[in-house]
Protein backbone atom coordinates (compact mmCIF):
# COMPACT_ATOMS: atom_id res chain seq x y z
CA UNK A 1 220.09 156.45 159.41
CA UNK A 2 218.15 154.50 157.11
CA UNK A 3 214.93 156.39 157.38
CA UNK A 4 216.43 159.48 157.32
CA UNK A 5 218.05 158.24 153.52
CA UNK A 6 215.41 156.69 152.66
CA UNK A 7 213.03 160.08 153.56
CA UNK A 8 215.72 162.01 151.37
CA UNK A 9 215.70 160.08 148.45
CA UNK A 10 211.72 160.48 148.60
CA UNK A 11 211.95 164.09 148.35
CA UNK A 12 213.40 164.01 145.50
CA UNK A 13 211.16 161.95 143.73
CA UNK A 14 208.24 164.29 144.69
CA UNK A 15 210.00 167.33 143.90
CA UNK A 16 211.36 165.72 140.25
CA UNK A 17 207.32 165.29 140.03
CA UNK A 18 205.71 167.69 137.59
CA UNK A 19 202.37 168.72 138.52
CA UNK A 20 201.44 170.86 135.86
CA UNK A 21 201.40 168.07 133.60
CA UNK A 22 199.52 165.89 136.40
CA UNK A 23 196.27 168.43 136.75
CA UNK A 24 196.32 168.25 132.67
CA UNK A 25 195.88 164.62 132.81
CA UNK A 26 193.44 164.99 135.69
CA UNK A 27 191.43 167.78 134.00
CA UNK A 28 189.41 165.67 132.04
CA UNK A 29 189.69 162.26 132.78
CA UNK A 30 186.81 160.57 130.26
CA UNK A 31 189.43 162.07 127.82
CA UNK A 32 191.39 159.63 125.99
CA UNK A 33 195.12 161.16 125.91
CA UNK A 34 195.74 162.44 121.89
CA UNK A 35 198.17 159.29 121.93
CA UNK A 36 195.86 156.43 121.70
CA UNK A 37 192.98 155.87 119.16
CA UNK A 38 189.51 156.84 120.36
CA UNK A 39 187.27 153.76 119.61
CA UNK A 40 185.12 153.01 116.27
CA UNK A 41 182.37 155.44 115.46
CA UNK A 42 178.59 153.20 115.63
CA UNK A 43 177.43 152.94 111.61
CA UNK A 44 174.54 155.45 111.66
CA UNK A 45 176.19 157.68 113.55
CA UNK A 46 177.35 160.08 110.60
CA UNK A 47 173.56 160.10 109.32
CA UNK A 48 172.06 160.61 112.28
CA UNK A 49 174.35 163.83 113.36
CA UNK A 50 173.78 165.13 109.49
CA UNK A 51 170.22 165.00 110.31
CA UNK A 52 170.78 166.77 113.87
CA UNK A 53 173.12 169.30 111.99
CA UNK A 54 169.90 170.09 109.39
CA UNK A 55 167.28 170.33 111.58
CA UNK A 56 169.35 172.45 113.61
CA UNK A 57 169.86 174.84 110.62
CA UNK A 58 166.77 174.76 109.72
CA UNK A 59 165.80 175.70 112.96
CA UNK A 60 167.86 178.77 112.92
CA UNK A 61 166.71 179.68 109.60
CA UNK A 62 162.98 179.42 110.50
CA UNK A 63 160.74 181.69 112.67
CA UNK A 64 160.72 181.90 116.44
CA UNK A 65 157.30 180.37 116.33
CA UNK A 66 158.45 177.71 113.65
CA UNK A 67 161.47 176.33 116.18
CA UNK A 68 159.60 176.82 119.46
CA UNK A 69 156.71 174.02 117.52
CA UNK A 70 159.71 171.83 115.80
CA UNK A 71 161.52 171.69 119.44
CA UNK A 72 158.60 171.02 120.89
CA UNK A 73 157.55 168.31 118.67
CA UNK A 74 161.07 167.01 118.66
CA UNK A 75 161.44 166.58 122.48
CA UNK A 76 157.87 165.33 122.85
CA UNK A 77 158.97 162.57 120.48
CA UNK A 78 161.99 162.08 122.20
CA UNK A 79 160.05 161.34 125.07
CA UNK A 80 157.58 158.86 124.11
CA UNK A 81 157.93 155.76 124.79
CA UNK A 82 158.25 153.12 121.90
CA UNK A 83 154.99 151.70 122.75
CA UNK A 84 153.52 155.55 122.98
CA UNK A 85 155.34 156.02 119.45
CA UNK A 86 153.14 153.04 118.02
CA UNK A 87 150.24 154.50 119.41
CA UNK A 88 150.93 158.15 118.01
CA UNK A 89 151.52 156.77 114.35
CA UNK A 90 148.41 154.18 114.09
CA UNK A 91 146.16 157.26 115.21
CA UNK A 92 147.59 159.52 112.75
CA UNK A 93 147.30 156.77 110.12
CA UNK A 94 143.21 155.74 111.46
CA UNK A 95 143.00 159.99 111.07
CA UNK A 96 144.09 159.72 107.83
CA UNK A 97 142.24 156.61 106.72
CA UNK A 98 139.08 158.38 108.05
CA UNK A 99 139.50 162.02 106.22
CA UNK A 100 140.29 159.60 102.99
CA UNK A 101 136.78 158.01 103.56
CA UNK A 102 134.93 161.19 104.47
CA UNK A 103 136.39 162.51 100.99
CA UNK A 104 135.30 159.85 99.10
CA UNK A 105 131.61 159.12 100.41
CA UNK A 106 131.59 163.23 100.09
CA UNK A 107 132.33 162.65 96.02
CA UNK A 108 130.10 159.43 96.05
CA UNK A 109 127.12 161.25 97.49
CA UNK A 110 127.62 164.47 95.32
CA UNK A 111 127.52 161.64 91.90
CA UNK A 112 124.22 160.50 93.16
CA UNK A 113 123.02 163.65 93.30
CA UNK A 114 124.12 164.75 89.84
CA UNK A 115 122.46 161.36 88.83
CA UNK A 116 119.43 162.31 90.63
CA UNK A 117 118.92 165.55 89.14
CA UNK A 118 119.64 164.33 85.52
CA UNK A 119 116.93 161.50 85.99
CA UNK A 120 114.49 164.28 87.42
CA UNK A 121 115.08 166.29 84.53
CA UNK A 122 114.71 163.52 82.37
CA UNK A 123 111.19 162.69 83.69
CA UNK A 124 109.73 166.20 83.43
CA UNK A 125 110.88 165.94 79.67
CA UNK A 126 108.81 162.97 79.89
CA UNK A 127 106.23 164.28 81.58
CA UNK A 128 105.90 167.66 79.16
CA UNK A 129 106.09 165.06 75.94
CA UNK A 130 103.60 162.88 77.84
CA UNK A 131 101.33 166.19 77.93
CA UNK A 132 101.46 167.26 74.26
CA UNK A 133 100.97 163.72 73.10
CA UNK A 134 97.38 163.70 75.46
CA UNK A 135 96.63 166.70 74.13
CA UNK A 136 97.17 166.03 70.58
CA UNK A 137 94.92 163.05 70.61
CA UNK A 138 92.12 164.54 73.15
CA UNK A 139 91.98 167.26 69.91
CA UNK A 140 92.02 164.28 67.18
CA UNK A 141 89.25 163.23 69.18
CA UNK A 142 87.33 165.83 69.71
CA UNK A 143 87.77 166.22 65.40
CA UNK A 144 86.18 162.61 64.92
CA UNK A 145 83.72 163.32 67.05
CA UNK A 146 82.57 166.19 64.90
CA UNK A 147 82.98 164.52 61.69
CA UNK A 148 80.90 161.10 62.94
CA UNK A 149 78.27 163.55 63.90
CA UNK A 150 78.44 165.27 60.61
CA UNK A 151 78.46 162.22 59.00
CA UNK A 152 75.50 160.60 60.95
CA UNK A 153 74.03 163.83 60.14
CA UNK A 154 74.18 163.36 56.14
CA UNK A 155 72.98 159.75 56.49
CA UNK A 156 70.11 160.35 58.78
CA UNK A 157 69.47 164.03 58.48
CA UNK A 158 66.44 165.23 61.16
CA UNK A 159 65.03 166.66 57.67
CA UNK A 160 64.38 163.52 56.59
CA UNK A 161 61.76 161.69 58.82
CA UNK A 162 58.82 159.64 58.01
CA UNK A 163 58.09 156.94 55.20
CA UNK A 164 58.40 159.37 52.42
CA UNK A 165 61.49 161.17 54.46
CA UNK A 166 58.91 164.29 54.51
CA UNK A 167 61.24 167.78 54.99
CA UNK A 168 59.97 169.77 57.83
CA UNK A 169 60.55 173.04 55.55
CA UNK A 170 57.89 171.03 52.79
CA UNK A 171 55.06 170.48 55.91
CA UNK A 172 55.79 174.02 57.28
CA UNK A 173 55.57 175.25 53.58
CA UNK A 174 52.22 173.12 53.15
CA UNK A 175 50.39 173.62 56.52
CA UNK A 176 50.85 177.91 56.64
CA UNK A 177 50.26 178.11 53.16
CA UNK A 178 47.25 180.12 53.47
CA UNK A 179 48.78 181.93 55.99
CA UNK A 180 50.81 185.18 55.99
CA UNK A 181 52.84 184.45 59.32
CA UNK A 182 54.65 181.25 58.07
CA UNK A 183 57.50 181.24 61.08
CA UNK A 184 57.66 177.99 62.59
CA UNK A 185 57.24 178.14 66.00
CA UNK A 186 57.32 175.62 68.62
CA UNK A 187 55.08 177.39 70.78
CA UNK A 188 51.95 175.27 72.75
CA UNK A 189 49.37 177.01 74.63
CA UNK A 190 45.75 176.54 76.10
CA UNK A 191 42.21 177.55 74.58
CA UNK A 192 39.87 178.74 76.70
CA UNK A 193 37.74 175.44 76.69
CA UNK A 194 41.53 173.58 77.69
CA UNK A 195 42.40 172.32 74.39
CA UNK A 196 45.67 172.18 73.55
CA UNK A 197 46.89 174.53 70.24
CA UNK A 198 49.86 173.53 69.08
CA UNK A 199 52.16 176.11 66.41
CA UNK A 200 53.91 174.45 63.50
CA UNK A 201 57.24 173.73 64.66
CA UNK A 202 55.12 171.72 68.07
CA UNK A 203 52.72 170.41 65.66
CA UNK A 204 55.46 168.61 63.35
CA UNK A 205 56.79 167.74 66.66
CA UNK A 206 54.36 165.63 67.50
CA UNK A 207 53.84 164.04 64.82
CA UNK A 208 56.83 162.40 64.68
CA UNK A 209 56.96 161.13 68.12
CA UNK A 210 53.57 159.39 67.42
CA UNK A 211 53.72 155.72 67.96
CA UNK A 212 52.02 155.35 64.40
CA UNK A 213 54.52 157.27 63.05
CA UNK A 214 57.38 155.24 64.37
CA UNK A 215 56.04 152.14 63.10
CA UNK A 216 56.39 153.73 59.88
CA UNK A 217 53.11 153.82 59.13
CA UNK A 218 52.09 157.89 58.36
CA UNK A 219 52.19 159.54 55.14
CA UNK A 220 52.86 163.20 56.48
CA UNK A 221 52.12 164.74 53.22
CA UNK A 222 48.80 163.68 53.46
CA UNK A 223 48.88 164.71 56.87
CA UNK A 224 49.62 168.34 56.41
CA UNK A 225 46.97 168.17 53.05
CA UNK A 226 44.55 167.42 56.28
CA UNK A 227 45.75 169.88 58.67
CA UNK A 228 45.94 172.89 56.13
CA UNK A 229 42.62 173.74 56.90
CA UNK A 230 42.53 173.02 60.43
CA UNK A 231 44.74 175.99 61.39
CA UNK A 232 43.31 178.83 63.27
CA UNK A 233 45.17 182.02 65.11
CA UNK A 234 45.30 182.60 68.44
CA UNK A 235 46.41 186.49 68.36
CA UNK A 236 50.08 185.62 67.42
CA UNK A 237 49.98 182.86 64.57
CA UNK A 238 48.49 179.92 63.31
CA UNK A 239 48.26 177.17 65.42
CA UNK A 240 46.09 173.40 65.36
CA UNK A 241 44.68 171.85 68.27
CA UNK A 242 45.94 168.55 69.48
CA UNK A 243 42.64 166.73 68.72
CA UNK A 244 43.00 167.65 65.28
CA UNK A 245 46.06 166.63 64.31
CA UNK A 246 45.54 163.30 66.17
CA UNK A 247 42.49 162.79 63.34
CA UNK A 248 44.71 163.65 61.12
CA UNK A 249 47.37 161.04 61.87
CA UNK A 250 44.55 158.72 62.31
CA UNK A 251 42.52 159.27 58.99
CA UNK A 252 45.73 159.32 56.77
CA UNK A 253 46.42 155.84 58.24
CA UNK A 254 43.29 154.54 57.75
CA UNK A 255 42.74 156.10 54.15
CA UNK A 256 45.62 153.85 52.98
CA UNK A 257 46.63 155.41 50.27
CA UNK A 258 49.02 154.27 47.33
CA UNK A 259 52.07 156.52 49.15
CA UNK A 260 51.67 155.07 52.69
CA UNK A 261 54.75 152.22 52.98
């Protein structure tokens, strides 16, 4: 009798027993019941599901290709370890440091060439000035040149040779003056007996390179007085043999006349 009561009042427990309410509660069980406070939310939390929230909206808002490369990205970073992390972010800082010194020997090296240029530039300047100023004085040169010799000229003009600074016009004048053809020539040939005949232009010729002569010791005015009528033509002019105007040079040195210095 007392099981049988005691099964009776057990049946009416379980039917009392609503089991609607029990799969509710059973439905989700992680679910805290609306009742009791859920527990505090971590501080970061709010940022870091405003950032989720954006990049999700931007991700809608972009292209296909644009959120297929940001997922990507985002889940390859998710899955790095912290140590990988490091890694990833001191290569992309050496990449950057690098680039940042490529640029800057790129502008150093394009500075020394500007330099380079400039100084080349400079030096050809140089060079052309360097050029003109040569030039200038080679011609001032070449000028005093010309004016010593015109000057050395006018002091010791060929004209004026011998003691008495004798013309060579005056002795031509003097030794062809019996003579129509009164050219002086320079012209030296042969007689038929091999004697030398020398033409008035030879003949003053070599009187003055005479070694009596450069001592200073022939008067060649009396000279051509003694020559004048030694002359005789060989078919094209007057001309004097050499052994004649030797005597010549000779006797006037001798004769020692008043002009002789």
């Amino acid at each position: 009798e007392n099981y049988d009561g005691l099964s009776a009042s057990q049946n009416d427990q379980f039917q009392s027993f609503d089991y609607t309410t029990a799969q509710g509660f059973n439905a989700n069980p992680h679910q805290p019941a609306s009742g009791f406070p859920g527990p505090p939310t971590p501080p970061g939390y709010t940022s870091q599901a405003q950032a989720h929230q954006q990049q999700g909206g931007s991700l809608r808002n972009g292209s296909p290709d644009e959120q297929s490369v940001a997922r990507g990205g985002s889940e390859e970073d998710e899955n790095l370890t912290p140590a990988q992390s490091r890694r990833k972010a001191q290569n992309r800082a050496a990449q950057r440091a690098f680039r940042e010194r490529k640029e800057k020997h790129v502008k150093d090296l394009e500075a020394k060439l500007a330099g380079l240029e400039a100084a080349q530039q400079q030096s050809s300047l140089e060079n052309e000035r360097l050029k003109r100023d040569l030039q200038k004085i080679s011609t001032e040169n070449e000028i005093l040149r010309a004016t010593s010799r015109m000057s050395h000229g006018s002091i010791s003009p060929e004209p004026a040779t011998g003691p008495l600074r004798f013309k060579p016009t005056d002795f031509y004048s003097n030794v062809l003056q019996n003579h129509t053809n009164k050219s002086p020539s320079h012209r030296i040939v042969t007689s038929d007996d091999g004697e030398r005949l020398l033409a008035a232009g030879a003949t003053w010729d070599f009187i003055i390179s005479h070694e009596l002569f450069k001592k200073g010791l022939v008067d060649i005015a009396d000279v051509s007085e003694r020559l004048k009528n030694c002359a005789r033509c060989d078919g094209q002019g007057p001309v004097f043999s050499e052994r004649s105007i030797t005597n010549a040079i000779e006797q006037s040195v001798a004769s020692g006349t008043d002009d002789l210095l």
